[in-house]
C-alpha atoms as a PDB file:
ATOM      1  CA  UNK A   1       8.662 -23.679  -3.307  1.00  0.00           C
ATOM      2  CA  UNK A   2       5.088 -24.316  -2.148  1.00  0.00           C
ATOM      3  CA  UNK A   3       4.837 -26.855   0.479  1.00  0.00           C
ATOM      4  CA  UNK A   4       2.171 -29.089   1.114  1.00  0.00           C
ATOM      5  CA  UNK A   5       0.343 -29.604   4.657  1.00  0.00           C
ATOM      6  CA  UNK A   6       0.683 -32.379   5.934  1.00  0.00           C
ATOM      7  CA  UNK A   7      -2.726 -34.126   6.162  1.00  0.00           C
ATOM      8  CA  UNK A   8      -2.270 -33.953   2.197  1.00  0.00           C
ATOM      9  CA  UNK A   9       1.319 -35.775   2.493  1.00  0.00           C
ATOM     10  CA  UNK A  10      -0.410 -38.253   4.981  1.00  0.00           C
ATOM     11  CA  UNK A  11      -3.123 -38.539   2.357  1.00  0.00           C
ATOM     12  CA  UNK A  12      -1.447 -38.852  -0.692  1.00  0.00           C
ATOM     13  CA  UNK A  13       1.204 -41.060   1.282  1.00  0.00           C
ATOM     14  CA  UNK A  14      -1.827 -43.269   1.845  1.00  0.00           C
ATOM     15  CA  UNK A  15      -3.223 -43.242  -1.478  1.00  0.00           C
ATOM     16  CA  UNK A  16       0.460 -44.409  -3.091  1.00  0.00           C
ATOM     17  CA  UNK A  17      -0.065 -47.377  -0.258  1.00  0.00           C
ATOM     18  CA  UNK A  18      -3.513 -48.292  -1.933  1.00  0.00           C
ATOM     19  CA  UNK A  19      -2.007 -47.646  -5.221  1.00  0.00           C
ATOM     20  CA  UNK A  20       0.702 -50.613  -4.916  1.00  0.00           C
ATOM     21  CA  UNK A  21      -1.150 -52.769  -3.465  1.00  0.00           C
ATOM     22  CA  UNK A  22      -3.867 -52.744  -5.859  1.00  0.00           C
ATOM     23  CA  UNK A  23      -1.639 -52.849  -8.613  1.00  0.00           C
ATOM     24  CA  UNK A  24      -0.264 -56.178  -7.092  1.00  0.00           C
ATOM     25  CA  UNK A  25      -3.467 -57.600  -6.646  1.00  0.00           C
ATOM     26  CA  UNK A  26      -5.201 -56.417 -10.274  1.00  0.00           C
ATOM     27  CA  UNK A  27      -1.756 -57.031 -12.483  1.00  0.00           C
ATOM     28  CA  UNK A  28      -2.455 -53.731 -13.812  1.00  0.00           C
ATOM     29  CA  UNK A  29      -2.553 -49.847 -12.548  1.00  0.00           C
ATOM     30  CA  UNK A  30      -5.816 -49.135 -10.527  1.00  0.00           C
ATOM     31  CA  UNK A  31      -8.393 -46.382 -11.175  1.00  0.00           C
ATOM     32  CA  UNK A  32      -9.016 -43.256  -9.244  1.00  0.00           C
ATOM     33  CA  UNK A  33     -12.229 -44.940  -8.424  1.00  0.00           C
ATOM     34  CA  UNK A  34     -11.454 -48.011  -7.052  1.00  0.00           C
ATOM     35  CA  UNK A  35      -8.291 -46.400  -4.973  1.00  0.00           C
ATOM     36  CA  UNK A  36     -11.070 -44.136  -3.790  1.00  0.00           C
ATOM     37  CA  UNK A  37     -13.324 -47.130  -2.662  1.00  0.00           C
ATOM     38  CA  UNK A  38     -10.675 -48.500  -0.498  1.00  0.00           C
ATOM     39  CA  UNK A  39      -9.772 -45.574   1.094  1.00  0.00           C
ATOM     40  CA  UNK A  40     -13.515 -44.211   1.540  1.00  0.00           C
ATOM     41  CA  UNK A  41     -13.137 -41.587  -0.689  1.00  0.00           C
ATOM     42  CA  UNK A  42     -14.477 -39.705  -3.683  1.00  0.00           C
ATOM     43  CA  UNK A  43     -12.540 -40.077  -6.605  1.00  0.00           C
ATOM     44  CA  UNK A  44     -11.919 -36.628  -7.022  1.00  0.00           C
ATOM     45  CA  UNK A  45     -10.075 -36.147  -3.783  1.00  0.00           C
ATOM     46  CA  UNK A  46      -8.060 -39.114  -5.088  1.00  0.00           C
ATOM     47  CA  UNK A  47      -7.436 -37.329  -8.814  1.00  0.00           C
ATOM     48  CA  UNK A  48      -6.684 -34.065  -6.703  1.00  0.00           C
ATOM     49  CA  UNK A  49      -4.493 -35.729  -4.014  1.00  0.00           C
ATOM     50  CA  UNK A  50      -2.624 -37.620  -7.018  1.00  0.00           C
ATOM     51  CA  UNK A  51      -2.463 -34.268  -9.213  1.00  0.00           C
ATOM     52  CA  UNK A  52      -0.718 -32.306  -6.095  1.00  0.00           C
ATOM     53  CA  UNK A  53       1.563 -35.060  -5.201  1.00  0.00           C
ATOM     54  CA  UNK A  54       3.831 -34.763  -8.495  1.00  0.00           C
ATOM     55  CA  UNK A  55       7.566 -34.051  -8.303  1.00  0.00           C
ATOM     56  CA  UNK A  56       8.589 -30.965  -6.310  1.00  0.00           C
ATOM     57  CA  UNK A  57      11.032 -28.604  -7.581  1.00  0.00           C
ATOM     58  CA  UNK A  58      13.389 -25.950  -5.662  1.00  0.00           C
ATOM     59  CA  UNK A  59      13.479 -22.945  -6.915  1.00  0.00           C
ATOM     60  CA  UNK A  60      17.408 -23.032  -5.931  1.00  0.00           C
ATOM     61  CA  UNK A  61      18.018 -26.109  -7.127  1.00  0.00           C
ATOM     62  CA  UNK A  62      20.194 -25.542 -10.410  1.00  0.00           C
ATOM     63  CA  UNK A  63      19.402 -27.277 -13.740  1.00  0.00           C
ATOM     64  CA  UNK A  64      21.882 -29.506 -14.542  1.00  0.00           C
ATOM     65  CA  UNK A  65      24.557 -30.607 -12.362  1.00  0.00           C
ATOM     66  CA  UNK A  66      27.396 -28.405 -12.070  1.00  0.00           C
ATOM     67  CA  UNK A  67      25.236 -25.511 -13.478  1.00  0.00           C
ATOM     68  CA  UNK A  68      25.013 -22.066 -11.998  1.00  0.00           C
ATOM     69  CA  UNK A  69      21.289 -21.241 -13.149  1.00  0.00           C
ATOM     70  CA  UNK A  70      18.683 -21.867 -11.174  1.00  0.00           C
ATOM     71  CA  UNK A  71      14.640 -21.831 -11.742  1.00  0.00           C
ATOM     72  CA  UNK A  72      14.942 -18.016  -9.420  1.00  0.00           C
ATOM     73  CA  UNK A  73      17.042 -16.859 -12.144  1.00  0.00           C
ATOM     74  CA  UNK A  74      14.860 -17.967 -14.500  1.00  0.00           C
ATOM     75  CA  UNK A  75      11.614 -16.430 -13.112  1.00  0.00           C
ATOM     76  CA  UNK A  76      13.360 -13.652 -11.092  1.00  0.00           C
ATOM     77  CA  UNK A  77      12.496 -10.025 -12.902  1.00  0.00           C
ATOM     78  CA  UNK A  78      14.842  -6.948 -12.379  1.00  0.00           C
ATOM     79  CA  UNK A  79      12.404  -4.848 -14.230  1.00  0.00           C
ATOM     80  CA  UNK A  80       9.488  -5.285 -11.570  1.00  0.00           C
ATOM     81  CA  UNK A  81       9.235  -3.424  -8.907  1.00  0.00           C
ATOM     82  CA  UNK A  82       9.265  -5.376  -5.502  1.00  0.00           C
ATOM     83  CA  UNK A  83       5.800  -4.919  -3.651  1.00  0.00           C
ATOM     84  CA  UNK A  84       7.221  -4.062  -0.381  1.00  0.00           C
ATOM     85  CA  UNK A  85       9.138  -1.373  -2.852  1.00  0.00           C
ATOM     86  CA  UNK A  86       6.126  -0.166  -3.955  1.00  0.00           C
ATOM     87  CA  UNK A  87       4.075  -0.006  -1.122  1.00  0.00           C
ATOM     88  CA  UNK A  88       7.071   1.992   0.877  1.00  0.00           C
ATOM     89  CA  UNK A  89       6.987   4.590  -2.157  1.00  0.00           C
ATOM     90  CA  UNK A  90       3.128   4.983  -1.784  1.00  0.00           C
ATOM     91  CA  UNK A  91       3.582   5.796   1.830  1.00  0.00           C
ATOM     92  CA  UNK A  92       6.444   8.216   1.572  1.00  0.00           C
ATOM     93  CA  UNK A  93       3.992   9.898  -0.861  1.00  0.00           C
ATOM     94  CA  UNK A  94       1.500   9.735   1.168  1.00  0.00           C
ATOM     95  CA  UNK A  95       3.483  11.100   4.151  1.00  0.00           C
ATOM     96  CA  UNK A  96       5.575  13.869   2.256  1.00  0.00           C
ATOM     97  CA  UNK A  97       1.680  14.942   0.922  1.00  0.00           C
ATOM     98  CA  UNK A  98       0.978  15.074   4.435  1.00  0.00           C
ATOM     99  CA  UNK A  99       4.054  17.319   5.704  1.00  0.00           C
ATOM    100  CA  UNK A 100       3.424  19.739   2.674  1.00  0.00           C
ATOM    101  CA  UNK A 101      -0.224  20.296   3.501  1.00  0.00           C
ATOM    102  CA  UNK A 102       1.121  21.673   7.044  1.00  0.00           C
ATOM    103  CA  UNK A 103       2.591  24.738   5.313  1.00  0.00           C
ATOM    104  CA  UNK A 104       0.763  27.229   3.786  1.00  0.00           C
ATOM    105  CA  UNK A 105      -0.492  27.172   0.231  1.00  0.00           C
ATOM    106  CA  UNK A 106       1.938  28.487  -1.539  1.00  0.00           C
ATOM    107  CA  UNK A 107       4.831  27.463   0.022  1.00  0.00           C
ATOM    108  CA  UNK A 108       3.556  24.238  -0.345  1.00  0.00           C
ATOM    109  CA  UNK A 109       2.751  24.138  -4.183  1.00  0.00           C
ATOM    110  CA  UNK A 110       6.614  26.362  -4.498  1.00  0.00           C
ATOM    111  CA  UNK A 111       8.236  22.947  -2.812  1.00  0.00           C
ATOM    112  CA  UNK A 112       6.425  20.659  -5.021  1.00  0.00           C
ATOM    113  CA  UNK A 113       6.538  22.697  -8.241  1.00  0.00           C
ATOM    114  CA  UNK A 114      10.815  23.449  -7.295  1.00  0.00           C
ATOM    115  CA  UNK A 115      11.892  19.363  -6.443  1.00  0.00           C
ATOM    116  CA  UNK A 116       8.829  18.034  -8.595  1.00  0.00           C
ATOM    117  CA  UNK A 117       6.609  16.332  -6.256  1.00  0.00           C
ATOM    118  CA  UNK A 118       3.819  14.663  -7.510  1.00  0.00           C
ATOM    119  CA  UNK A 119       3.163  14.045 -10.943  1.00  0.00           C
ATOM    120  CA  UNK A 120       5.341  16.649 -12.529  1.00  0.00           C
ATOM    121  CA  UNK A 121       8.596  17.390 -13.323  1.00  0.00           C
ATOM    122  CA  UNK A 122      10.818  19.587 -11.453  1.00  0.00           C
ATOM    123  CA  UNK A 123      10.639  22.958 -12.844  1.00  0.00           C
ATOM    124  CA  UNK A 124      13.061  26.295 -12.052  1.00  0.00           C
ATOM    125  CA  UNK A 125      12.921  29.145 -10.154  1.00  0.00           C
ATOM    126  CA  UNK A 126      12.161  31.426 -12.959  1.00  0.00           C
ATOM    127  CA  UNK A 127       9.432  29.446 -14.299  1.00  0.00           C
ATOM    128  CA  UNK A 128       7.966  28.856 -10.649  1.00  0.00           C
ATOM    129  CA  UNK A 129       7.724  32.834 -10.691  1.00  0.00           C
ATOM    130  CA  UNK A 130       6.025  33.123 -13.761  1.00  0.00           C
ATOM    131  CA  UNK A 131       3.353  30.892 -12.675  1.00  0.00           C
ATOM    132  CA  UNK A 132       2.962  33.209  -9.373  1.00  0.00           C
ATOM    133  CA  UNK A 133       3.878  36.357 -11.085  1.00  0.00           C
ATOM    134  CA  UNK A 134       7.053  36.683  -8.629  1.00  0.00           C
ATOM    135  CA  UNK A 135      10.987  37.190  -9.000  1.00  0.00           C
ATOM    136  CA  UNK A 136      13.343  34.366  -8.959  1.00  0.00           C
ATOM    137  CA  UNK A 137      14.886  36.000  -5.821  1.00  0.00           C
ATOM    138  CA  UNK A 138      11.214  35.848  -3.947  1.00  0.00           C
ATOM    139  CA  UNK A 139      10.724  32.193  -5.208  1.00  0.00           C
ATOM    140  CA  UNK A 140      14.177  31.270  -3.726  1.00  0.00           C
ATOM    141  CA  UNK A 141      13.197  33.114  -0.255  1.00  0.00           C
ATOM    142  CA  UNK A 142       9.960  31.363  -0.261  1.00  0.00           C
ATOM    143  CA  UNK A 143      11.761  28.257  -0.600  1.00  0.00           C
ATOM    144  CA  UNK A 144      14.068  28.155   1.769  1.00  0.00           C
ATOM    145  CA  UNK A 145      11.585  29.992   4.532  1.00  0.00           C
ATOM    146  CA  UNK A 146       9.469  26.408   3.501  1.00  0.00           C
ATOM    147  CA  UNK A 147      12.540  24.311   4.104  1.00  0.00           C
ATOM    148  CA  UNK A 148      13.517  26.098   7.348  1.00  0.00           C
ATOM    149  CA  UNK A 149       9.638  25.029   8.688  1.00  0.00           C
ATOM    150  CA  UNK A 150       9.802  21.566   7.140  1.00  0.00           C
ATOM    151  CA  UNK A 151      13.425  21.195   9.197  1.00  0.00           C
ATOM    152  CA  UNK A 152      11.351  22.881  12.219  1.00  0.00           C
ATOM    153  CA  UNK A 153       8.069  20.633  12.193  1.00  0.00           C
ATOM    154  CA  UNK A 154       7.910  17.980  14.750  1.00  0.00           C
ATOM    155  CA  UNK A 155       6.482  15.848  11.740  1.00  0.00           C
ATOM    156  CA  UNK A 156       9.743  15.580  10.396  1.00  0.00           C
ATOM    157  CA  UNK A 157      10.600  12.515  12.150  1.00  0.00           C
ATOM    158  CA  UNK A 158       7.891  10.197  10.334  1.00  0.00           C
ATOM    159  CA  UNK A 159      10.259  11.169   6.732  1.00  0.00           C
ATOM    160  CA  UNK A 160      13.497  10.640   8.773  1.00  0.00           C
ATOM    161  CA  UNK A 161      11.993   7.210   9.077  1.00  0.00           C
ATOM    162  CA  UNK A 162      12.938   6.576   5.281  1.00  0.00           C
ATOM    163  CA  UNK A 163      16.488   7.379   5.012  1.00  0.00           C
END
């Protein structure tokens, strides 16, 4: 729900005022204009004013009475990601980019290639040795020596942060 300030609720509050009495005096409903000339006002603050005063409606408040449903249901996505989801997966990125760059080269792109980091998809240790024309075994040593400096690294705390 979107409140609104309270000048406007003092102003529209004012303008309904204008609005009754005016329809009292003129036996009919009066004109943006001429609520606007007693109030000493432009008639488009008074169709503006009018325009945000309509009905209000909760976002909790359910349909019919008795119902379940609710307008949050209605509007509520569980396809979309959240923002703050999104923005916490862009930093962990960022900050597992970061950690990565601290080791050397190759270690680094092993790690990546191995759990798929980045924009590909996890590959195995055979096929991380044919890209580096290495065994499986060396791939697997490389691996773990990265993991035992990643557990070592006094930047290790920032991803510890995430769990």
């Amino acid at each position: 729900m979107v409140r609104i300030p309270l000048n406007k609720i003092g102003e529209i509050s004012k303008i309904n005022q204008v609005y009754s009495s005016l329809e009292q005096s003129y036996q009919r409903p009066p004109s943006a204009i001429e609520i606007a000339r007693e109030l000493d006002m432009s008639a488009s603050q008074v169709k503006i004013a009018v325009k945000n005063s309509g009905k209000h409606l909760s976002m909790d408040a359910p349909f019919k009475e008795g119902e379940g449903s609710n307008l949050y249901d209605v509007v509520k996505s569980n396809d979309a990601i959240s923002p703050d989801a999104g923005m916490m997966m862009d930093s962990l990125r960022t900050d597992i980019d970061s950690i990565l760059n601290t080791l050397p080269n190759r270690e680094s792109e092993i790690i990546k290639l191995y759990y798929g980091i980045g924009e590909r998809a996890p590959i195995s240790l055979s096929e991380i040795g044919e890209l580096f024309d290495i065994t499986r075994e060396r791939v697997r040593q490389i691996r773990e020596k990265a993991i035992r400096l990643l557990r070592n690294k006094s930047q290790n705390e920032i991803l510890k942060a995430y769990l």
